[in-house]
Every structure is written in structure tokens, then in C-alpha cells.
Protein backbone atom coordinates (compact mmCIF):
# COMPACT_ATOMS: atom_id res chain seq x y z
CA UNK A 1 46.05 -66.72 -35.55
CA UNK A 2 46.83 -69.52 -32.77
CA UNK A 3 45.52 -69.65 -29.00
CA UNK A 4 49.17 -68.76 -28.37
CA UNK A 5 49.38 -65.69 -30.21
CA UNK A 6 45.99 -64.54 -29.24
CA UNK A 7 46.87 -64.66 -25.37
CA UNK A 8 49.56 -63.00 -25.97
CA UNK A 9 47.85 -60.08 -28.07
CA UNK A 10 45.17 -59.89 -25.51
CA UNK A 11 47.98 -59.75 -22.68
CA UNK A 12 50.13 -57.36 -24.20
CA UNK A 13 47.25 -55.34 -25.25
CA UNK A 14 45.42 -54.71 -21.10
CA UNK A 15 48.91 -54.66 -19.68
CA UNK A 16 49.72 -51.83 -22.07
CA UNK A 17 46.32 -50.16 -21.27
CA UNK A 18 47.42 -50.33 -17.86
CA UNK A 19 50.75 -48.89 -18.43
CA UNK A 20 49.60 -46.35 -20.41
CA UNK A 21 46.92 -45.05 -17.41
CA UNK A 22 49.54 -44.80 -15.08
CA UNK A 23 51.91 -42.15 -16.53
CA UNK A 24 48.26 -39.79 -17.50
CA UNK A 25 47.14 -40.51 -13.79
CA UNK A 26 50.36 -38.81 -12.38
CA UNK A 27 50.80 -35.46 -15.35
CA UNK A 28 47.40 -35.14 -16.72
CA UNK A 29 46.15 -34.30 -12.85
CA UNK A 30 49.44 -32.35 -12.43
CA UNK A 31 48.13 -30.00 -14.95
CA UNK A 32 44.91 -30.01 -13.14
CA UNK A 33 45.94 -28.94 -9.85
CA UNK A 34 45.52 -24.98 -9.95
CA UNK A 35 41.64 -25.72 -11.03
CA UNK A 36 41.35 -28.11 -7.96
CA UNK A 37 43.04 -25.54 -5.70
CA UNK A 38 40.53 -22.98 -6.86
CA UNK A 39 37.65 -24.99 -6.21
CA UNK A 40 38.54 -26.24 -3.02
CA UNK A 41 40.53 -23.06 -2.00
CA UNK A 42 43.27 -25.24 -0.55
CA UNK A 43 46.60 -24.07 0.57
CA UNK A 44 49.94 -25.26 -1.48
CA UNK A 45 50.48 -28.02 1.19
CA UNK A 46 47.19 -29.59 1.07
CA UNK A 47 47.72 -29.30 -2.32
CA UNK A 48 50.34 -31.21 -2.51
CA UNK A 49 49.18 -34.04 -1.55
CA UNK A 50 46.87 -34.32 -4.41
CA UNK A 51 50.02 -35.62 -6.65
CA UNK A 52 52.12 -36.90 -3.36
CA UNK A 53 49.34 -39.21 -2.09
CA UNK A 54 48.92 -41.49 -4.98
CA UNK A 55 52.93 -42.12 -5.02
CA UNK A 56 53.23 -42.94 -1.75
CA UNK A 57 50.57 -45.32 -1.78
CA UNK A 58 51.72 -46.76 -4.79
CA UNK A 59 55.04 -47.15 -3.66
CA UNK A 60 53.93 -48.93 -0.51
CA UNK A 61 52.35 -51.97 -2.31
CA UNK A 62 54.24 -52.16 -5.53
CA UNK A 63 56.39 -55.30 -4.02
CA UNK A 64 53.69 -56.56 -1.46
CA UNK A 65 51.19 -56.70 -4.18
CA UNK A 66 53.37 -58.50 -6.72
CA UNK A 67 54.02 -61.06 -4.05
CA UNK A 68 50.45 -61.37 -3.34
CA UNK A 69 49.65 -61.68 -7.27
CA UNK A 70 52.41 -64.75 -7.39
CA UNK A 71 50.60 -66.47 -4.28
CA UNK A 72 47.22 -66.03 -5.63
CA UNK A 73 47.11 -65.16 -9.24
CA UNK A 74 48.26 -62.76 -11.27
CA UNK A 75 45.47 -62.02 -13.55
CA UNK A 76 43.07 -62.17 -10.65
CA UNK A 77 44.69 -59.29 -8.87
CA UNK A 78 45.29 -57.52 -11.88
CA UNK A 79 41.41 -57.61 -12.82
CA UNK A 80 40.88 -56.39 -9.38
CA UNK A 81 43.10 -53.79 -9.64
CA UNK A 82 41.37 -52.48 -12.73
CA UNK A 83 38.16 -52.60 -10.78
CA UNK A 84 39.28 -50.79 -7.73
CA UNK A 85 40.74 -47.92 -10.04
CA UNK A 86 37.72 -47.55 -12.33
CA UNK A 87 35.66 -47.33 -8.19
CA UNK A 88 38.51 -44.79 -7.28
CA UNK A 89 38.38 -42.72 -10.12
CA UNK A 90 34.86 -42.33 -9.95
CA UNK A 91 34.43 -41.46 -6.60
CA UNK A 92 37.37 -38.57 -7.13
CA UNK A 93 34.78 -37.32 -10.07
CA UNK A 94 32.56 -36.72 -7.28
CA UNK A 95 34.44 -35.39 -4.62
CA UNK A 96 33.21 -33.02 -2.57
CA UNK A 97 36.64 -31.73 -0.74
CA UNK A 98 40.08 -32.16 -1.39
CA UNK A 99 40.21 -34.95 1.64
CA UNK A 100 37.94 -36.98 -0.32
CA UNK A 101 39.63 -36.41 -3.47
CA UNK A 102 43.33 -37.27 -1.88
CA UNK A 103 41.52 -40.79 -0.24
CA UNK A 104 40.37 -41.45 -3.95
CA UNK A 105 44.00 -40.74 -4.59
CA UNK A 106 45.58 -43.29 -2.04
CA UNK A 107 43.00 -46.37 -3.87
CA UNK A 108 44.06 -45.34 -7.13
CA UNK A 109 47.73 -45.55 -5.77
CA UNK A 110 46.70 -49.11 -4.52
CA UNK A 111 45.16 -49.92 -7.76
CA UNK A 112 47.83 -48.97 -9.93
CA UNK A 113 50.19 -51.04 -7.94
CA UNK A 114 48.37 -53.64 -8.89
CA UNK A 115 47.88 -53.63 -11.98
CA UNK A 116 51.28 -52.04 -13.02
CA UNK A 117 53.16 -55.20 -11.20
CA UNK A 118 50.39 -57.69 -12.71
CA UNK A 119 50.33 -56.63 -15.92
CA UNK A 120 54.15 -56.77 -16.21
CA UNK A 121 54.42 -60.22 -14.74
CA UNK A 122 51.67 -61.11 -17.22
CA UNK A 123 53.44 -60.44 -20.02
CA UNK A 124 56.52 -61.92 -19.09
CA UNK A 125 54.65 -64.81 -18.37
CA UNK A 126 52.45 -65.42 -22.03
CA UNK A 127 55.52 -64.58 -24.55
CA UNK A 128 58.59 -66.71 -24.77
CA UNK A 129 62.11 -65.71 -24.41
CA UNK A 130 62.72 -65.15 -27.75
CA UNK A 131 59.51 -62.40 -28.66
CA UNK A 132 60.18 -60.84 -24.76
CA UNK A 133 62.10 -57.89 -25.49
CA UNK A 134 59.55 -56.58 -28.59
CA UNK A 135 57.31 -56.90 -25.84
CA UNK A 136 58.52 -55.04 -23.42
CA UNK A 137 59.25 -52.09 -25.74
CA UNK A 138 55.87 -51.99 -26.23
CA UNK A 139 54.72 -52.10 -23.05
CA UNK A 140 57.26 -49.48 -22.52
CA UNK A 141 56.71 -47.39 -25.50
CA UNK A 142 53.12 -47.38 -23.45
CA UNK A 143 54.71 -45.90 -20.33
CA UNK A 144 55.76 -43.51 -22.40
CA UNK A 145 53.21 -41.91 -25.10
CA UNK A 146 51.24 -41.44 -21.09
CA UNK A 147 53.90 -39.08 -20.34
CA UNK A 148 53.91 -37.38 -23.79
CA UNK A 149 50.27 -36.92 -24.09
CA UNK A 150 49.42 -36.58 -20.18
CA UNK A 151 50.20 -32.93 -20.23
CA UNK A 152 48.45 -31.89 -23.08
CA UNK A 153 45.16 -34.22 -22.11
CA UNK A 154 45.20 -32.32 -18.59
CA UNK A 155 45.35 -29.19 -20.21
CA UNK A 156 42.59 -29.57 -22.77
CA UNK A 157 39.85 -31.57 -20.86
CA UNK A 158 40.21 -29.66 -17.57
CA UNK A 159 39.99 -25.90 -20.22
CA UNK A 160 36.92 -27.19 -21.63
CA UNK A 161 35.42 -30.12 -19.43
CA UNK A 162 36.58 -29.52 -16.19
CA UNK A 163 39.14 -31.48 -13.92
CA UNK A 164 36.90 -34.00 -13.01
CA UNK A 165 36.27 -35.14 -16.37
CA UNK A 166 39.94 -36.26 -15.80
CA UNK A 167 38.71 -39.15 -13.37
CA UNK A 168 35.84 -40.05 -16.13
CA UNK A 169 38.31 -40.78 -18.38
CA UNK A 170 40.76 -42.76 -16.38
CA UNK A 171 37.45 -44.86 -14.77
CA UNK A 172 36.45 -45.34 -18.83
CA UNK A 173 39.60 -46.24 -19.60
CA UNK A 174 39.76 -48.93 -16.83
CA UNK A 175 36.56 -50.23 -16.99
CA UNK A 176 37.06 -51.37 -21.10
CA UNK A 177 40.32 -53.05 -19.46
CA UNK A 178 38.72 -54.97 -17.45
CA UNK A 179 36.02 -56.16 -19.63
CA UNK A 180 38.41 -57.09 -22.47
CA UNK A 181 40.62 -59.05 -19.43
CA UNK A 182 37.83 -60.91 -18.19
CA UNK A 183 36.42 -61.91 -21.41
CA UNK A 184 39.42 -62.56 -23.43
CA UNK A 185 42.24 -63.60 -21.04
CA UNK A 186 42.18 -67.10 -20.62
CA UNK A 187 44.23 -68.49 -18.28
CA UNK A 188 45.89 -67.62 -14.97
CA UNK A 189 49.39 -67.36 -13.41
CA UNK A 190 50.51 -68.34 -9.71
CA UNK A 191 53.64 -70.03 -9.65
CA UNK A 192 53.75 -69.54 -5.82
CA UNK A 193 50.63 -70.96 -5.20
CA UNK A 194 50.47 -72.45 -1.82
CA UNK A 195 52.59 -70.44 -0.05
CA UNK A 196 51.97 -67.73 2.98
CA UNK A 197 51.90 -64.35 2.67
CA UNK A 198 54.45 -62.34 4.88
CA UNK A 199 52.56 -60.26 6.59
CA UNK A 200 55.44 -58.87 9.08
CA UNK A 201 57.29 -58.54 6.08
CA UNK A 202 54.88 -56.09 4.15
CA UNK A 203 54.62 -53.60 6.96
CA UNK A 204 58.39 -53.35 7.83
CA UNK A 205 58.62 -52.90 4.06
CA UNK A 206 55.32 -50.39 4.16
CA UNK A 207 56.59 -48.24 6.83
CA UNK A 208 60.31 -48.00 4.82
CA UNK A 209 59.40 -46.81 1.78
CA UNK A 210 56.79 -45.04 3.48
CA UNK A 211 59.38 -43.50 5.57
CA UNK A 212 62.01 -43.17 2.54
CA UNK A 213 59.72 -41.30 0.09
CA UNK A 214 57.85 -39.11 2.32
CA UNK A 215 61.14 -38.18 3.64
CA UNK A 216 62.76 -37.45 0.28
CA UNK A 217 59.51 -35.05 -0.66
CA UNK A 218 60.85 -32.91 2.06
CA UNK A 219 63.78 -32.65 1.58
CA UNK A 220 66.08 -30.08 2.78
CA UNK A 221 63.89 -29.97 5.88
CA UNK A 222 65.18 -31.51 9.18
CA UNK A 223 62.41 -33.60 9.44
CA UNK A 224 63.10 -34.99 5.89
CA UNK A 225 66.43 -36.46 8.04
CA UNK A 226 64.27 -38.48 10.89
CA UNK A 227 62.13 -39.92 7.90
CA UNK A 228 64.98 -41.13 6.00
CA UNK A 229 66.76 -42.63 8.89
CA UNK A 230 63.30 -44.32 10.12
CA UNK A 231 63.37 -45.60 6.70
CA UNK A 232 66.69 -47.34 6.57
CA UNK A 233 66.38 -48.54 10.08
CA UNK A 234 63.06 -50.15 8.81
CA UNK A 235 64.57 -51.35 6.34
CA UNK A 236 67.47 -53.11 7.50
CA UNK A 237 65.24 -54.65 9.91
CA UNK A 238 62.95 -55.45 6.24
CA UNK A 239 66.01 -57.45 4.87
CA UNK A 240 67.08 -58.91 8.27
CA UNK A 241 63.50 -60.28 8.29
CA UNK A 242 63.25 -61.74 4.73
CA UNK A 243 66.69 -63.87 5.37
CA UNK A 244 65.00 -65.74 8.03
CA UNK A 245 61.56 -65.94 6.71
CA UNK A 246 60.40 -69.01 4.98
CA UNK A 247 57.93 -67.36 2.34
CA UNK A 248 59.56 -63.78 2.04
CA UNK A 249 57.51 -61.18 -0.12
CA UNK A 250 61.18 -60.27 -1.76
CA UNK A 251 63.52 -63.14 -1.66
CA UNK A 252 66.67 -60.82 -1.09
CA UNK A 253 68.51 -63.57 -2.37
CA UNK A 254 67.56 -62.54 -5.62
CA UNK A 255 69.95 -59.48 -4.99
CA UNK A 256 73.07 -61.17 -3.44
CA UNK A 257 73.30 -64.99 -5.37
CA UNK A 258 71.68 -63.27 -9.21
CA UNK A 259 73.97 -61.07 -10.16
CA UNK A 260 72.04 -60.20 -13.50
CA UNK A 261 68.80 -58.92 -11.56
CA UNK A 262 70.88 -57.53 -8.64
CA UNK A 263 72.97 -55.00 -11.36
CA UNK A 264 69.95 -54.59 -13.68
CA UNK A 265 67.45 -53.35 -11.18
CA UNK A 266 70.76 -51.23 -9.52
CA UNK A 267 71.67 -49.72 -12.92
CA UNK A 268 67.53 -49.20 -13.21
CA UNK A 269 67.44 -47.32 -10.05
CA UNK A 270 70.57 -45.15 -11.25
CA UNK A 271 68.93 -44.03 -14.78
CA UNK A 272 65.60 -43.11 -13.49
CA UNK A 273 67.53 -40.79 -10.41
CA UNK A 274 69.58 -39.07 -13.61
CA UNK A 275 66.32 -38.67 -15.56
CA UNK A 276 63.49 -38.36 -13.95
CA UNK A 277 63.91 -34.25 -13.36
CA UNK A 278 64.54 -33.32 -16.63
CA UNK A 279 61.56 -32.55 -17.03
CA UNK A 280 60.67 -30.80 -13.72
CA UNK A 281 63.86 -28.61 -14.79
CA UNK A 282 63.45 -27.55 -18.32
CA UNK A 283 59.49 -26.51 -17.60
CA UNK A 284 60.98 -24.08 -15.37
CA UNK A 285 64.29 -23.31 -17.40
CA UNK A 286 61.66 -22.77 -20.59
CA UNK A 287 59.04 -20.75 -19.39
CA UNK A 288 61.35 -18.45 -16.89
CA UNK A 289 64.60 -17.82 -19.21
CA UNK A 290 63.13 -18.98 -22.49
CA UNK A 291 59.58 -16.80 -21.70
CA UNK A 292 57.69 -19.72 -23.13
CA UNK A 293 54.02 -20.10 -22.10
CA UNK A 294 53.20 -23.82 -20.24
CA UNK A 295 51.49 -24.78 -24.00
CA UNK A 296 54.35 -24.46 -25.71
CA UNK A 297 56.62 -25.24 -22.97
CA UNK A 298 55.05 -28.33 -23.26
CA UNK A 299 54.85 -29.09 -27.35
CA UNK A 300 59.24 -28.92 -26.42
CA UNK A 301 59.08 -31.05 -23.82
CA UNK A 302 57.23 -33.60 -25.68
CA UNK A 303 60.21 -34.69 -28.12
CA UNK A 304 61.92 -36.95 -25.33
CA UNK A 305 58.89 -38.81 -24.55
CA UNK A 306 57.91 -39.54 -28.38
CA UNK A 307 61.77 -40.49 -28.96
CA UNK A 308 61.15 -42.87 -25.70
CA UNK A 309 57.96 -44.08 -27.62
CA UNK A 310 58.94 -44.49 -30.86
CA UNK A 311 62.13 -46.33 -30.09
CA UNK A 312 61.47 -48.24 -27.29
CA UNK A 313 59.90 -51.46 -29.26
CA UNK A 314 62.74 -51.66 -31.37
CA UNK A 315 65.34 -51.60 -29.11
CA UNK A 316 63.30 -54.24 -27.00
CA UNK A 317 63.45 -56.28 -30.42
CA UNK A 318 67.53 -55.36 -30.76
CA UNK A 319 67.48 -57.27 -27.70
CA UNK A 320 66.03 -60.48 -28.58
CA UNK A 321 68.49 -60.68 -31.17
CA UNK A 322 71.53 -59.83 -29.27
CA UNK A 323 73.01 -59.25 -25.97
CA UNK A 324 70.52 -56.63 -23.61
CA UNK A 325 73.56 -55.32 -21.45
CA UNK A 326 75.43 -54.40 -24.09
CA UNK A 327 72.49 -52.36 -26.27
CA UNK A 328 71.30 -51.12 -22.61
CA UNK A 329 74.89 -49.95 -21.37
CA UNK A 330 75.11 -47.81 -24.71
CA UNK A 331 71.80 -45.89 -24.13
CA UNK A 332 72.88 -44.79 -20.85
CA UNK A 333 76.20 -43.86 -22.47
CA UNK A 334 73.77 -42.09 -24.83
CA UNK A 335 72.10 -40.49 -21.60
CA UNK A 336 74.74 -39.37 -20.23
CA UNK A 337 76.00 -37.35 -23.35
CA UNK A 338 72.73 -35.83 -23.10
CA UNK A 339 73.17 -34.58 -19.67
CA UNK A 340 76.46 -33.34 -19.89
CA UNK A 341 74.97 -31.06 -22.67
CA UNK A 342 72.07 -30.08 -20.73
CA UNK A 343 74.42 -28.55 -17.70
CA UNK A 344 75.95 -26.10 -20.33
CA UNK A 345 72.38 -24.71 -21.02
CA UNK A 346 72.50 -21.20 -20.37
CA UNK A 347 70.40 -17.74 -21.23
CA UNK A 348 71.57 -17.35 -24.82
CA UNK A 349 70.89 -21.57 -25.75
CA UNK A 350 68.77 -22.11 -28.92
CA UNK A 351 65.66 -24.19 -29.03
CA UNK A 352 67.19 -26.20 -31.58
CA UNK A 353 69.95 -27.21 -29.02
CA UNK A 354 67.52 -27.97 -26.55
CA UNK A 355 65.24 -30.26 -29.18
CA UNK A 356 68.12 -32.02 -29.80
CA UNK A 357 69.57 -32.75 -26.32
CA UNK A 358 65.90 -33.59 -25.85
CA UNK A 359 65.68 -36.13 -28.31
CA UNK A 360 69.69 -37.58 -27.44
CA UNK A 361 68.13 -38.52 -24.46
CA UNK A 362 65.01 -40.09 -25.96
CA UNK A 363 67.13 -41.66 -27.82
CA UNK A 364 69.40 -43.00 -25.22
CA UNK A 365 66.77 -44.15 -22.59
CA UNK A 366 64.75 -45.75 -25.26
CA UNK A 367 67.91 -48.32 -25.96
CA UNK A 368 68.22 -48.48 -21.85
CA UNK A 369 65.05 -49.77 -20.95
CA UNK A 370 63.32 -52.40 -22.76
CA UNK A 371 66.28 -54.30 -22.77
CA UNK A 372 67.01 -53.93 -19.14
CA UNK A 373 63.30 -54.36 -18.29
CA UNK A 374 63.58 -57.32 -20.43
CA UNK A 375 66.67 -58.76 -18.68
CA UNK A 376 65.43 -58.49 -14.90
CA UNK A 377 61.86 -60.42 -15.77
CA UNK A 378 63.95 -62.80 -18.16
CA UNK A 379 67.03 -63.48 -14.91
CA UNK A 380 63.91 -65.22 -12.31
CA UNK A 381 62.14 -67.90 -12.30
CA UNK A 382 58.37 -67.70 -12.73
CA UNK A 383 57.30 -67.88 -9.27
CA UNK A 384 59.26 -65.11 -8.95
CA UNK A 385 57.68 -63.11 -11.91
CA UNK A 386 55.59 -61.02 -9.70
CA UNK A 387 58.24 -59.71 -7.49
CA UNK A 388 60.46 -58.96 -10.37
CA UNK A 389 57.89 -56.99 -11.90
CA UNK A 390 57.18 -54.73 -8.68
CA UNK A 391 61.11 -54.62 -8.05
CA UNK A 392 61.21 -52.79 -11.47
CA UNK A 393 58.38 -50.41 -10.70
CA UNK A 394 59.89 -49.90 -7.11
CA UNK A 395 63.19 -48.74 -9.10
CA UNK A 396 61.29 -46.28 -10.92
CA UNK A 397 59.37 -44.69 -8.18
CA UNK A 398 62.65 -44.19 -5.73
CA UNK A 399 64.54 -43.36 -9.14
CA UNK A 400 62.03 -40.48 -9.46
CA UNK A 401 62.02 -39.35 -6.14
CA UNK A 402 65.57 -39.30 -5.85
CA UNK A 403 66.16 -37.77 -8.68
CA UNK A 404 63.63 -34.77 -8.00
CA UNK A 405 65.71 -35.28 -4.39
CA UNK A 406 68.34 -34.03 -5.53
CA UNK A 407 67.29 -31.25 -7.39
CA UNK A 408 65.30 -29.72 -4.31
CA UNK A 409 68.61 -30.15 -2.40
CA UNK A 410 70.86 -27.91 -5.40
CA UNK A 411 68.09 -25.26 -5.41
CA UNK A 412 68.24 -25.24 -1.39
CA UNK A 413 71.59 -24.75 -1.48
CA UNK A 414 71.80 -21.84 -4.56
CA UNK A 415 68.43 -20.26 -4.10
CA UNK A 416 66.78 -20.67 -0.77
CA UNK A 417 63.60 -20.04 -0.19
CA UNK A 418 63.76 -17.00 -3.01
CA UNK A 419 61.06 -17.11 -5.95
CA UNK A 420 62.41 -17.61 -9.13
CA UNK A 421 63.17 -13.81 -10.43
CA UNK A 422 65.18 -12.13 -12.78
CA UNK A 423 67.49 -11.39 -10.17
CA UNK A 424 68.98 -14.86 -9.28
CA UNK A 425 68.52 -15.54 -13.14
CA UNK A 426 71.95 -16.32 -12.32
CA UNK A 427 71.84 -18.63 -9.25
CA UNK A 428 69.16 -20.76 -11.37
CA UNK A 429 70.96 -21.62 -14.23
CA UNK A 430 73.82 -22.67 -11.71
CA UNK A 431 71.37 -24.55 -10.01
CA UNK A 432 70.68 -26.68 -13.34
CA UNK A 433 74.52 -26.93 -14.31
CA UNK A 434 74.89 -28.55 -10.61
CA UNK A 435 71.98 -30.80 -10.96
CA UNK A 436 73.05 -31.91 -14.24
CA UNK A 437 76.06 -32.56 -13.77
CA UNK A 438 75.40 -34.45 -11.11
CA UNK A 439 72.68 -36.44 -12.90
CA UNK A 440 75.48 -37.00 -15.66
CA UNK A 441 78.48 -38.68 -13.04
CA UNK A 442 75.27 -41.08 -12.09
CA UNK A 443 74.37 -41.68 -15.02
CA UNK A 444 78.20 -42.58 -15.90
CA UNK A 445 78.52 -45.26 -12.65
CA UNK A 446 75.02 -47.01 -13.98
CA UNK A 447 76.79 -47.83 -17.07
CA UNK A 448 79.64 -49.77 -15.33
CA UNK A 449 76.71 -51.83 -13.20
CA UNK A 450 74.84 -52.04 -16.67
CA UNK A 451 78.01 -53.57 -18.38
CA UNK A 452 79.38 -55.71 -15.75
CA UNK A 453 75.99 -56.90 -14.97
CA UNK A 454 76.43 -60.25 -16.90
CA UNK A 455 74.89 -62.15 -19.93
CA UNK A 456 71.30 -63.59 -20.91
CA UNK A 457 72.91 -66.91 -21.32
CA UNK A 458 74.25 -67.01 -18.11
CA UNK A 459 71.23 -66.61 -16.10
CA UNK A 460 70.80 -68.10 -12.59
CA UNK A 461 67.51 -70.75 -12.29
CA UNK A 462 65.83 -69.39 -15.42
């Protein structure tokens, strides 16, 4: 095996560590938060903010830190990232109240942001056009065997070790990372090397999405509309202030003059607001109509994930071979189908019918993302790598929250403030036909900014 093939091994191999982390950090704590309530004997709010904490941070210095990783290296940050989660994680084993444990949160939110945009960039940056897209469907086929295995990791070491054994893990996990990156990563990557960091720029973009997710989380309150509209003043004033800047931490240009990142990051945002509930959804629709427990709720809810997993690297190779939009545009055609058959779920809908919506989906998203992740790194140049990469992961995060946005807003609207019960049965499955549906029609505008987003070999300053 050559240098060149080695560094790219090594690469792929931390970054998809990394990725991998993330995804377990989020549901494998999830699953953990009714032991941590007990413990601390925290109300729902507080408790809340166990989960809510490390995605706001995160989302707060996803773009920031992959400007800061082009400016001063992208391994370097990424090692430190790595180190500052393996610190975090540890301190959260030992936390002795659920403030600690939430400001253990908020570095491990920091962390991941930078690693997740570093390791990304990273990648990108080691393997050539041509091997990119098997790349990235491994590095997303990490993403997702973290979501398939998160829950049922949660569940079994918090049974029988406890929740804080969760931390161990992730601080275990981390700390190999690092070692194998600092002994066995040669190289480093800073194609913006030189230039000055925009500080104004990072907190109008800070208080935005600061503004923008908190506000989303909640949502229908009234306050959730002063938060939002904080936001988008902030962050007009954000893109306002990059125009003029001379060393922007997003160059918004990227969005109005490259028409293949601009489209491929919008029809990024779309699929991850039509998908990211699904899950949220069909716990509930499972263990409430279908009298599942959460165990075996789970085991169903594992086939998208594993379909994600499975085919994500070889739709990433498809699209080495061939043309990204157009094997991207037909997974979220293949979405969407699922969707629309998910909204006609109702109390009489066989398991089999829901395994194989389940893995339509998989199936679907798998052939959407590697080839769109590919195409947004592959449409910049490299000193633009880093931004790319936290543009992507920026997608994802306000994809989620909208999506779970959404779905608040439908139950608001058909349930109230009522507990799920036998008696609005009724009300809840309209609730998920709504949602659905809706999740479906976005789903269905994605693909037109998916198709018309351009070709690979027409791609501005790359």
C-alpha cells in the first residue's frame, strides 16, 4: 500500500470514528434520560435540556469552527476536538447535578462541531475526485449504523452499567481517535492560511442560529415567535455583514454565484426537514396504536437506519461513476414514495407494511446523500473545504429541527396539550397523516432543486 492510500485509510478511518460518535452521543443518551431524571429528580424542563443543550451548542459553531479549521488547520482542530470531547465526556461521568452534566453537554456540543466539520473537510481533502463519493458513503454509512445502534447501546449499558457508563464509552471512543490521528495522520490542511478570523461575523451568526433553534424547540409557544424573528433579523444582519467583510467565515457568495452548492445544500436542508421525524413519529405510532414495548419498538425502527448503512457506500460509488444529481434526485423521489405511504398508516396497518415503508425510505435517502454530500464538498475550492463541510452539518441540524418543528406544530393544532390516550386515538393518527403529508410535498420541491441543481462537470472554481 502507497503513502497515498494509507492517508487516506487513516483519514477515512478517524473521520468515520467521529461520525459515528456523533449520532450515539444524541440517541444513546436519549434512552438514558429517565435514569438521569431519577437520579437527579429533575423536572421535564430541566430535563430537556440534557438532549437540547448539546444541539444548540453544536449548531452555534458548526460554520465558525469550519472557518477556523480552514484558517488554521484542519487536522489540528479536529485533534482538538477529539480531546475536548474525550475531557467533556468524562467530566459528565462524574457529574454531580444535572447543571454540571448539561455544561459537559454544551463542550461536547463544541467538540463535536469540531470534529464533525474537520473530519469531513479532511476527507474531502486526502481522496481525489474520482474515489470521493465511495468515501463519503462511508463516512455516511457511519452517520448512520450511530443511529441504528444508539438506541439499543443506551438501553443496554445504562440496564446493566448505568448511564454514566454512556460518557466512558464516548471518552474511550475519542481518546483511541485521537491517538490513531496524531500518530498516523501525516500531514495538515489550511488552504486559508493567513487570513483573519471574523469575529463580528461568528456572533451575529451565534446569536441566529442560537435564536432560530431555540426558537423552533418551542414551538407553538409565543415566545418561540420573538426567537425566530430575533433569529432572522440576526441573520440578515449575518449576510449583510459577510458581503462587506474581507475574510467572511461563510463566503455567501458561495450561495448566489455556485449554483451547484447553493441547490445541493437547499435540497439537503429540504430532505432532512421531511425525514428527520420519522422516527420521533413511529416510536409513538408503535408503542401507543401498535402496543409495542420501546425494545421492540426499537428492533422496527432499526430497518431504515441499516438500509441508510448498508447502501449508502454504494450509492456514493454510483456517483463517481455517473452524474450525483441525477442518482440523488431519484432517492428523494424514492423518499417521497415512502412518505406518502406513511400518511395512510392507520390502526389496522401491518408490521410488514411498516418494515417496508421503513426500508423504501432507507432505501431512498441512502441514494440522496452520499452523492449530494459528495457534490457540495466536490463544487468549492479547497480553502473553502471547511465551510462546505459545516454548511452540510448546519443543513442537517436546522433540517432536524424543522422537521421535528413541524410536527410539534400538527400535534398543537389536533391534540393540544392532551396526553396521548385512547380517546384521541383518532386525532393522533390525523396528526401523522398531516405531518406526513406535509413531509411528502417537501420532499417533492427538494427534488426539483436536486435536479435543476446542475452537473459535476460544470462546477464553478473547482
Amino acid at each position: 500500500m502507497d503513502t497515498d492510500q494509507k492517508q487516506e485509510r487513516v483519514a477515512l478511518v478517524v473521520a468515520a470514528i467521529a461520525s459515528f460518535t456523533g449520532p450515539i452521543m444524541f440517541s444513546a443518551v436519549n434512552v438514558a434520560l429517565p435514569a438521569i431524571q431519577k437520579e437527579f429528580s429533575v423536572h421535564a424542563v430541566q430535563l430537556g435540556w440534557v438532549p437540547t443543550s448539546l444541539m444548540l451548542s453544536m449548531g452555534v459553531w458548526l460554520v465558525p469552527m469550519g472557518k477556523i479549521a480552514d484558517i488554521y488547520g484542519r487536522k489540528k482542530i479536529f485533534m482538538f476536538g477529539l480531546l475536548l470531547n474525550t475531557l467533556a465526556s468524562l467530566f459528565a461521568c462524574f457529574a454531580g447535578s444535572v447543571e454540571m452534566l448539561i455544561g459537559c453537554r454544551v463542550l461536547q456540543g463544541v467538540a463535536m462541531a469540531m470534529s464533525t466539520v474537520t473530519g469531513l473537510a479532511i476527507v474531502t481533502s486526502v481522496f481525489p475526485p474520482q474515489k470521493r463519493g465511495k468515501a463519503m458513503g462511508v463516512y455516511v454509512s457511519a452517520v448512520y449504523m450511530g443511529m441504528s445502534v444508539g438506541p439499543f447501546l443506551g438501553g443496554f449499558f445504562t440496564q446493566h452499567l448505568g448511564w454514566r457508563s454512556l460518557f466512558l464509552i464516548v471518552a474511550l471512543v475519542c481518546g483511541v481517535s485521537f491517538y490513531i490521528t496524531w500518530g498516523y495522520l501525516k500531514g495538515e490542511w489550511a488552504e486559508a492560511k493567513g487570513e483573519k478570523l471574523d469575529i463580528l461575523g461568528c456572533i451575529l451568526y451565534g446569536i441566529a442560529i442560537l435564536a432560530l433553534v431555540y426558537g423552533a424547540t418551542v414551538l407553538p409557544e409565543m415566545k418561540a415567535v420573538y426567537l425566530i424573528a430575533i433569529g432572522i433579523v440576526s441573520l440578515v444582519a449575518f449576510i449583510r455583514h459577510e458581503l462587506k467583510t474581507s475574510f467572511p467565515i461563510f463566503e455567501i457568495r458561495l450561495l448566489t454565484s455556485n449554483r451547484l452548492f447553493a441547490f445541493s445544500s437547499l435540497a439537503a436542508l429540504i430532505n432532512y426537514s421531511a425525514t428527520a421525524a420519522i422516527t420521533f413519529l413511529l416510536s409513538l405510532y408503535l408503542q401507543y396504536i401498535k402496543g409495542l414495548s420501546p425494545q421492540y419498538a426499537g428492533f422496527f425502527l432499526m430497518v431504515q437506519p441499516v438500509f441508510m448503512a448498508t447502501l449508502s457506500p454504494v450509492a456514493g460509488k454510483w456517483s463517481d461513476r455517473g452524474e450525483p444529481r441525477k442518482i440523488a434526485s431519484s432517492g428523494m423521489a424514492i423518499t417521497t414514495i415512502g412518505l406518502f405511504l406513511f400518511a395512510f398508516i392507520g390502526m389496522e396497518t401491518s408490521k410488514i407494511y411498516i418494515v417496508c415503508t421503513l426500508a423504501t425510505v432507507g432505501l431512498g435517502f441512502a441514494m440522496f446523500s452520499a452523492p449530494n454530500m459528495s457534490a457540495i464538498m466536490g463544487a468549492v475550492e479547497k480553502k473553502y473545504l471547511g465551510v462546505a463541510s459545516g454548511t452540510v452539518s448546519t443543513m442537517r441540524l436546522l433540517g432536524q429541527m424543522t422537521s421535528m418543528a413541524i410536527t410539534m406544530v400538527v400535534f398543537s393544532l389536533f391534540l393540544g396539550k392532551e396526553e396521548i390516550s385512547p380517546a384521541n386515538y383518532d386525532l393522533f393518527l390525523r396528526s401523522i397523516y398531516v405531518s406526513f403529508l406535509i413531509f411528502a410535498i417537501l420532499c417533492v420541491i427538494g427534488i426539483v432543486f436536486s435536479f435543476i441543481r446542475g452537473s459535476k462537470n460544470n462546477i464553478n472554481g473547482r
